[in-house]
PDB file of N, CA and C in Angstrom:
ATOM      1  N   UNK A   1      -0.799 197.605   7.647  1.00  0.00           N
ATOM      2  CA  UNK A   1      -1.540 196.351   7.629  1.00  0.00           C
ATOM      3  C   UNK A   1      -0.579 195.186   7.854  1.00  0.00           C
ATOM      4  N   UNK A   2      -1.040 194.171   8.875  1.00  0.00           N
ATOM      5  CA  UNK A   2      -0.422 192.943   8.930  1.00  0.00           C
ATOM      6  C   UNK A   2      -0.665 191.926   7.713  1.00  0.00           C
ATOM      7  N   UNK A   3       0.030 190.774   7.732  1.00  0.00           N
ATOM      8  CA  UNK A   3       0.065 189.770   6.938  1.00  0.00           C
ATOM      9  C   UNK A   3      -0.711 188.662   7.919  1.00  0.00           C
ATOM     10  N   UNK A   4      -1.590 188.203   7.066  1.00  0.00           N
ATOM     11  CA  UNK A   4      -2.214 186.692   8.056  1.00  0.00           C
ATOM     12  C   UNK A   4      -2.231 186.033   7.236  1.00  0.00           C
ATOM     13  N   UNK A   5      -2.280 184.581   6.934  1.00  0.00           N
ATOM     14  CA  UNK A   5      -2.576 183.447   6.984  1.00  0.00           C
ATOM     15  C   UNK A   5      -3.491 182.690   7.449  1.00  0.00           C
ATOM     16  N   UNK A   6      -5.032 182.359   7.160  1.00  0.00           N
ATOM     17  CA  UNK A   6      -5.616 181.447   7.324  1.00  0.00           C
ATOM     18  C   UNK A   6      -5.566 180.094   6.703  1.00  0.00           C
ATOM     19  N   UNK A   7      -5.552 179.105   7.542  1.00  0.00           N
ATOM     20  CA  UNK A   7      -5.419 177.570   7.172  1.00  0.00           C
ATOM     21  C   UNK A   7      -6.472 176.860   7.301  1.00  0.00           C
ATOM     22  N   UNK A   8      -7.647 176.612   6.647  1.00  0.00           N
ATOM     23  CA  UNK A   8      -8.705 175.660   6.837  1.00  0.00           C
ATOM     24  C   UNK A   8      -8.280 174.249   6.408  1.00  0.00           C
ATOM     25  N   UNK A   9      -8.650 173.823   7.206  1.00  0.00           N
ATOM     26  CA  UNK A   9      -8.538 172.027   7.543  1.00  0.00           C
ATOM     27  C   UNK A   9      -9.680 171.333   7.534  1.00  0.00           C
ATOM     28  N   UNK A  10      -8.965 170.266   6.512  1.00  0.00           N
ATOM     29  CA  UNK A  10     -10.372 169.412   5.835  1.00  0.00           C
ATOM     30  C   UNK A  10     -10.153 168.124   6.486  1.00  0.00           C
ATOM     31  N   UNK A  11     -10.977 167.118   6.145  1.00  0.00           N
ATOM     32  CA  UNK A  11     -12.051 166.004   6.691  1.00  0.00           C
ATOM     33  C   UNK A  11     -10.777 165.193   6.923  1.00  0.00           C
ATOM     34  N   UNK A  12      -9.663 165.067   6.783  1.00  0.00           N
ATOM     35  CA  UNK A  12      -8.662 164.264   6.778  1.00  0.00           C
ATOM     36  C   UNK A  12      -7.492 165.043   7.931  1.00  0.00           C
ATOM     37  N   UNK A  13      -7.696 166.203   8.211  1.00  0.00           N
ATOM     38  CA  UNK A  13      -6.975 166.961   8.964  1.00  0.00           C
ATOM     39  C   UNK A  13      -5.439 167.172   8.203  1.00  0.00           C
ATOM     40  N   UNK A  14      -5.919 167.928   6.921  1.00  0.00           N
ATOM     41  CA  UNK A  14      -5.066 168.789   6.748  1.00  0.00           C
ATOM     42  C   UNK A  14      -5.151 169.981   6.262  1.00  0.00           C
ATOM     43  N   UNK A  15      -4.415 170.750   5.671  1.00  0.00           N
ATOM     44  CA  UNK A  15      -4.886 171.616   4.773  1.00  0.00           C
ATOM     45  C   UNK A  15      -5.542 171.492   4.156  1.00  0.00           C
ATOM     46  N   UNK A  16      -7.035 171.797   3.546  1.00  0.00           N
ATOM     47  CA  UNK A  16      -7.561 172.125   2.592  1.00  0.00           C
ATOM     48  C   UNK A  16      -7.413 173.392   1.530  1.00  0.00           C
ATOM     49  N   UNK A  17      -7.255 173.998   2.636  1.00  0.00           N
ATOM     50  CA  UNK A  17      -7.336 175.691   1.717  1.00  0.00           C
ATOM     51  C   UNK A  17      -6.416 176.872   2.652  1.00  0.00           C
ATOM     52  N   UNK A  18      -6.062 177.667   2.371  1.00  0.00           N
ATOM     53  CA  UNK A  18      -5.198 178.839   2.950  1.00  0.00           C
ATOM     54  C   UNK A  18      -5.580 179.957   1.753  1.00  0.00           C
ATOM     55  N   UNK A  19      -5.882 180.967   2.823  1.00  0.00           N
ATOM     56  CA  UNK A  19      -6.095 182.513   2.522  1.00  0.00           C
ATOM     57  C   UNK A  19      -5.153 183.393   2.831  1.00  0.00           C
ATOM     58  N   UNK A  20      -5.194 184.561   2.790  1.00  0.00           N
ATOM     59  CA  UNK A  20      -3.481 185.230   2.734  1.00  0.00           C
ATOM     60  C   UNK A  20      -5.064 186.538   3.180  1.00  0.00           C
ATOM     61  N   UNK A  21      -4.195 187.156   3.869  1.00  0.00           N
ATOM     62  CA  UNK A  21      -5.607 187.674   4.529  1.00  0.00           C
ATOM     63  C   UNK A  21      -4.738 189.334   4.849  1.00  0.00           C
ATOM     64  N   UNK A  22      -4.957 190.371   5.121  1.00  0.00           N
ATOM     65  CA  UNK A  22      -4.525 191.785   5.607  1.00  0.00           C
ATOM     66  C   UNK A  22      -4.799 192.516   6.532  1.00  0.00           C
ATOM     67  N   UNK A  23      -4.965 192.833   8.006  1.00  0.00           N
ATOM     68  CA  UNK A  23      -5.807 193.406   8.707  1.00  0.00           C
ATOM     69  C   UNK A  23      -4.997 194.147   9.801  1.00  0.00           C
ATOM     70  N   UNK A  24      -5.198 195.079  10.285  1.00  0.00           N
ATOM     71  CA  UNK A  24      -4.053 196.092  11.160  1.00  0.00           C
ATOM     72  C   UNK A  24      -3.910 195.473  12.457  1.00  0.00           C
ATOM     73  N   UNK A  25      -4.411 194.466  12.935  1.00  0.00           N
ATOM     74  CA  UNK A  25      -4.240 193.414  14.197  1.00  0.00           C
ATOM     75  C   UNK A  25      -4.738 192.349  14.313  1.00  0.00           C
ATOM     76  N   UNK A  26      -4.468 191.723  15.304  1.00  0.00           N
ATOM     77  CA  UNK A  26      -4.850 190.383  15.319  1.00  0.00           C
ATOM     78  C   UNK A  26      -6.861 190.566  16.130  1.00  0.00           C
ATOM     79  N   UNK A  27      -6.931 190.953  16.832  1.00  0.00           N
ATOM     80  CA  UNK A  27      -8.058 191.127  16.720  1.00  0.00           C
ATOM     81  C   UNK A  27      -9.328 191.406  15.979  1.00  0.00           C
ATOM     82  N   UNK A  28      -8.467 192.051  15.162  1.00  0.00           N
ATOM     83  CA  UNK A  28      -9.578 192.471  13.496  1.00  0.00           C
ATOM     84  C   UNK A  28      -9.164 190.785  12.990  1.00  0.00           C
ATOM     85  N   UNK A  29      -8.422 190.391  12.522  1.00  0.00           N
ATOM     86  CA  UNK A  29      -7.743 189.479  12.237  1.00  0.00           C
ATOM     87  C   UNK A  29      -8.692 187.794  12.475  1.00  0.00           C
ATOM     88  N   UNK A  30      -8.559 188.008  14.144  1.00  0.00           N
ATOM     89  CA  UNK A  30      -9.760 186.979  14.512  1.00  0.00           C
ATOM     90  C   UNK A  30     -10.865 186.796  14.198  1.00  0.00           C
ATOM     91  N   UNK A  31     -11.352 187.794  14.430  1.00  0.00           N
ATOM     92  CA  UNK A  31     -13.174 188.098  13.930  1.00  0.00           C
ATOM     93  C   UNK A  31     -13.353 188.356  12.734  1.00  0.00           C
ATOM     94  N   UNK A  32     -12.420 188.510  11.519  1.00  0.00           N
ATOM     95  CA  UNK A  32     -12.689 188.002  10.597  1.00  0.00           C
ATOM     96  C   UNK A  32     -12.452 186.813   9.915  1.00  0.00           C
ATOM     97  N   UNK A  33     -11.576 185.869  10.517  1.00  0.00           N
ATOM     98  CA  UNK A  33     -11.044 184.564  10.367  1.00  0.00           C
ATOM     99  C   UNK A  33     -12.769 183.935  10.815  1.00  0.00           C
ATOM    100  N   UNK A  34     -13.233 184.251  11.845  1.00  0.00           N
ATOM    101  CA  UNK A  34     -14.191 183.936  12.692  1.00  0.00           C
ATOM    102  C   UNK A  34     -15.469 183.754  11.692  1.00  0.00           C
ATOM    103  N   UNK A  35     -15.422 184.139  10.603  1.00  0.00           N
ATOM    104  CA  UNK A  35     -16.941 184.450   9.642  1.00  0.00           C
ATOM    105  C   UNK A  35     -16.443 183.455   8.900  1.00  0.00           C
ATOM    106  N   UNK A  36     -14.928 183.329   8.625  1.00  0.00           N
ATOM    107  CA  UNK A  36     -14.791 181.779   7.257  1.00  0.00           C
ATOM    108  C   UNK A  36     -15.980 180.674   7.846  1.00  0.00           C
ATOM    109  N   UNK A  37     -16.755 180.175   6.646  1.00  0.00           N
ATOM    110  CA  UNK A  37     -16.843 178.886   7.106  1.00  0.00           C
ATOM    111  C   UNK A  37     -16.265 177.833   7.106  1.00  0.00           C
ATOM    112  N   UNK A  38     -16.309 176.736   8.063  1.00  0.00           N
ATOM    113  CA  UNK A  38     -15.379 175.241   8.391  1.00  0.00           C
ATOM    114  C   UNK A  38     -16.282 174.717   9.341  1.00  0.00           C
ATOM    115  N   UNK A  39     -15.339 173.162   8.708  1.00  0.00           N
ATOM    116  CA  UNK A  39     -16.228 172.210   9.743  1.00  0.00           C
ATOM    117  C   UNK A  39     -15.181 171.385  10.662  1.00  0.00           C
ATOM    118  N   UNK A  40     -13.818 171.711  10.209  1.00  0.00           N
ATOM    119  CA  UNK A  40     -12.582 170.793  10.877  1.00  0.00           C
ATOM    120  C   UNK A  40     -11.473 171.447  11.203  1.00  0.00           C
ATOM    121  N   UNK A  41     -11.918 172.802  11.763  1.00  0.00           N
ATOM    122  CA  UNK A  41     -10.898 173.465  12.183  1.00  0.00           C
ATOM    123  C   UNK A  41     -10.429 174.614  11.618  1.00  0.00           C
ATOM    124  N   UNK A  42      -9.512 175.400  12.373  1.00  0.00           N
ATOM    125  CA  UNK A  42      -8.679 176.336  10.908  1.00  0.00           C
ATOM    126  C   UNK A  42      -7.665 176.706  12.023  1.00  0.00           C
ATOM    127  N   UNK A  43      -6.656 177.373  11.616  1.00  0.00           N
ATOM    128  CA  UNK A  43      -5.398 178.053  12.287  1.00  0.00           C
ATOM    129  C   UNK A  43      -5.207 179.329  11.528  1.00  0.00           C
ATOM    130  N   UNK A  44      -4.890 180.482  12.562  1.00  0.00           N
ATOM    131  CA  UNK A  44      -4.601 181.469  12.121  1.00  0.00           C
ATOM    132  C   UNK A  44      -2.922 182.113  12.228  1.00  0.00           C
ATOM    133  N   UNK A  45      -2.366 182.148  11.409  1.00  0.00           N
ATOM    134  CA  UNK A  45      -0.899 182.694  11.696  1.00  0.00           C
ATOM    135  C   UNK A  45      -0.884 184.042  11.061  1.00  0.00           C
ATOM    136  N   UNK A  46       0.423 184.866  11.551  1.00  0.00           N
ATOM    137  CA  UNK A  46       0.895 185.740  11.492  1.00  0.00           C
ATOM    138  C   UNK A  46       2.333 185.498  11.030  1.00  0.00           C
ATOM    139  N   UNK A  47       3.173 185.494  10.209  1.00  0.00           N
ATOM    140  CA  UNK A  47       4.462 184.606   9.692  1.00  0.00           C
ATOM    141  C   UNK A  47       4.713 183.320  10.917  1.00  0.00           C
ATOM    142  N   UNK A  48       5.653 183.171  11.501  1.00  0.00           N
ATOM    143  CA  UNK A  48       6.045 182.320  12.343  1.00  0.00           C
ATOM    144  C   UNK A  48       4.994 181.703  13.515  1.00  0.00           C
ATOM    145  N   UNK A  49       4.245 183.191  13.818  1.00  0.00           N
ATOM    146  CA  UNK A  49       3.314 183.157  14.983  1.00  0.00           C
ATOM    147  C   UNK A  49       2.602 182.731  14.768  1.00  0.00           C
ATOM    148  N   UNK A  50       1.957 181.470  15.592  1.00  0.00           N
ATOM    149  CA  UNK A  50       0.225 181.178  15.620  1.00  0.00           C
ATOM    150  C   UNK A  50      -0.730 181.903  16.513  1.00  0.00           C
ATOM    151  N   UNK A  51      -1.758 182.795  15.689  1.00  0.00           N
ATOM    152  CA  UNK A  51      -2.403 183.704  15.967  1.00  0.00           C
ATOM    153  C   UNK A  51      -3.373 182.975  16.846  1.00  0.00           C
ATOM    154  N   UNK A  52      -4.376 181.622  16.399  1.00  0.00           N
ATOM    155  CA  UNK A  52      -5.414 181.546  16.943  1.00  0.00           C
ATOM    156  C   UNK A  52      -5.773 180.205  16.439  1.00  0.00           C
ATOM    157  N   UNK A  53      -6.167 179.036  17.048  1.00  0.00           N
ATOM    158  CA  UNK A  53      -6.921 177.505  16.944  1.00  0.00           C
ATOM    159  C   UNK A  53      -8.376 177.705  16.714  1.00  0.00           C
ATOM    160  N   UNK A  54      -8.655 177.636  16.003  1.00  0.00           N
ATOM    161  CA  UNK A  54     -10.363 177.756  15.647  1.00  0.00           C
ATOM    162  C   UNK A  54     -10.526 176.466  15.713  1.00  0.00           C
ATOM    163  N   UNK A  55     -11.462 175.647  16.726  1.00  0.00           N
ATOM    164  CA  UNK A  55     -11.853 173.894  16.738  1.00  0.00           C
ATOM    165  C   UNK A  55     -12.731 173.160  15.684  1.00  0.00           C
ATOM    166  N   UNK A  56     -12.702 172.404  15.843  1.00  0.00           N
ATOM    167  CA  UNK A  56     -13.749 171.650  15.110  1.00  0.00           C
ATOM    168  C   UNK A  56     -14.886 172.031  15.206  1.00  0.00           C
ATOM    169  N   UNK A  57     -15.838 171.990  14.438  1.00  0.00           N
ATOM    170  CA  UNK A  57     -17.353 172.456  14.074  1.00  0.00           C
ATOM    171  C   UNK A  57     -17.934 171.170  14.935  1.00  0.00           C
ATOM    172  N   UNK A  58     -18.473 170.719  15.980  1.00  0.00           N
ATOM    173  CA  UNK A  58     -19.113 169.068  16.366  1.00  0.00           C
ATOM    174  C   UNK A  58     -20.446 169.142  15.515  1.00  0.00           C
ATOM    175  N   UNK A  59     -20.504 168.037  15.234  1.00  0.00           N
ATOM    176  CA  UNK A  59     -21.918 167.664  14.384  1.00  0.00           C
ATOM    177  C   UNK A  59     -22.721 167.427  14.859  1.00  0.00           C
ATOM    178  N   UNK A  60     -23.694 167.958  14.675  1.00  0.00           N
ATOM    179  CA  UNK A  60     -25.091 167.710  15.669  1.00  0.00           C
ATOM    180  C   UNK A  60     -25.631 166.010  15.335  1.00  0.00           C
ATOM    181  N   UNK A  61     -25.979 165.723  16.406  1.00  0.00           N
ATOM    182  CA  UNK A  61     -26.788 164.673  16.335  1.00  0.00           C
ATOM    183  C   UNK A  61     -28.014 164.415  16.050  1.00  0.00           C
ATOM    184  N   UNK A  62     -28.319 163.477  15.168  1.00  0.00           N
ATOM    185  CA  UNK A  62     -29.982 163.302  14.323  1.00  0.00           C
ATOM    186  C   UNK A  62     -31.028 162.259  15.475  1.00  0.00           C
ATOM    187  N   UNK A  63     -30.035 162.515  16.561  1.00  0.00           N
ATOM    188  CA  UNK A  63     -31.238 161.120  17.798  1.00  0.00           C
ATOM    189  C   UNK A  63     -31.851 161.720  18.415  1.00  0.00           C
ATOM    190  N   UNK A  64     -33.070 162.074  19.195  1.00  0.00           N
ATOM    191  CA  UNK A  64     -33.873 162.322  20.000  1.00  0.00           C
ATOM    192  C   UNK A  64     -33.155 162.573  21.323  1.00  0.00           C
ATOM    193  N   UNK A  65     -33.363 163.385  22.078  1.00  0.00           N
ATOM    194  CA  UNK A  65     -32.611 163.298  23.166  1.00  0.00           C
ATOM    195  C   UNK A  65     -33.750 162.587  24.690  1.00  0.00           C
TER     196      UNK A  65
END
């Protein structure tokens, strides 16, 4: 099993929260990073490596189109 690091990023763009996460690749790795919920992002590392940029959540708009 690998070591991951998830970094969720809050309303101010920083850290909010980090998970310490276990999974035999980065692909398992993603798609389960992929189910956290967030609204401002997250980063996925592997020690040094950055695994993956998860973006911002955009907020839907309450106007009529």
């Amino acid at each position: 099993m690998n070591h991951y690091r998830l970094y969720i990023i809050g309303p101010h763009g920083r850290i909010a929260k980090a998970l310490d996460l276990h999974y035999p690749d980065d692909d398992v790795a993603v798609r389960a990073a992929n189910r956290q919920p967030h609204s401002y992002g997250m980063e996925l590392w592997a020690g040094p490596r950055k695994v993956r940029v998860f973006p911002k959540v955009p907020r839907l708009s309450n106007e009529a189109a």
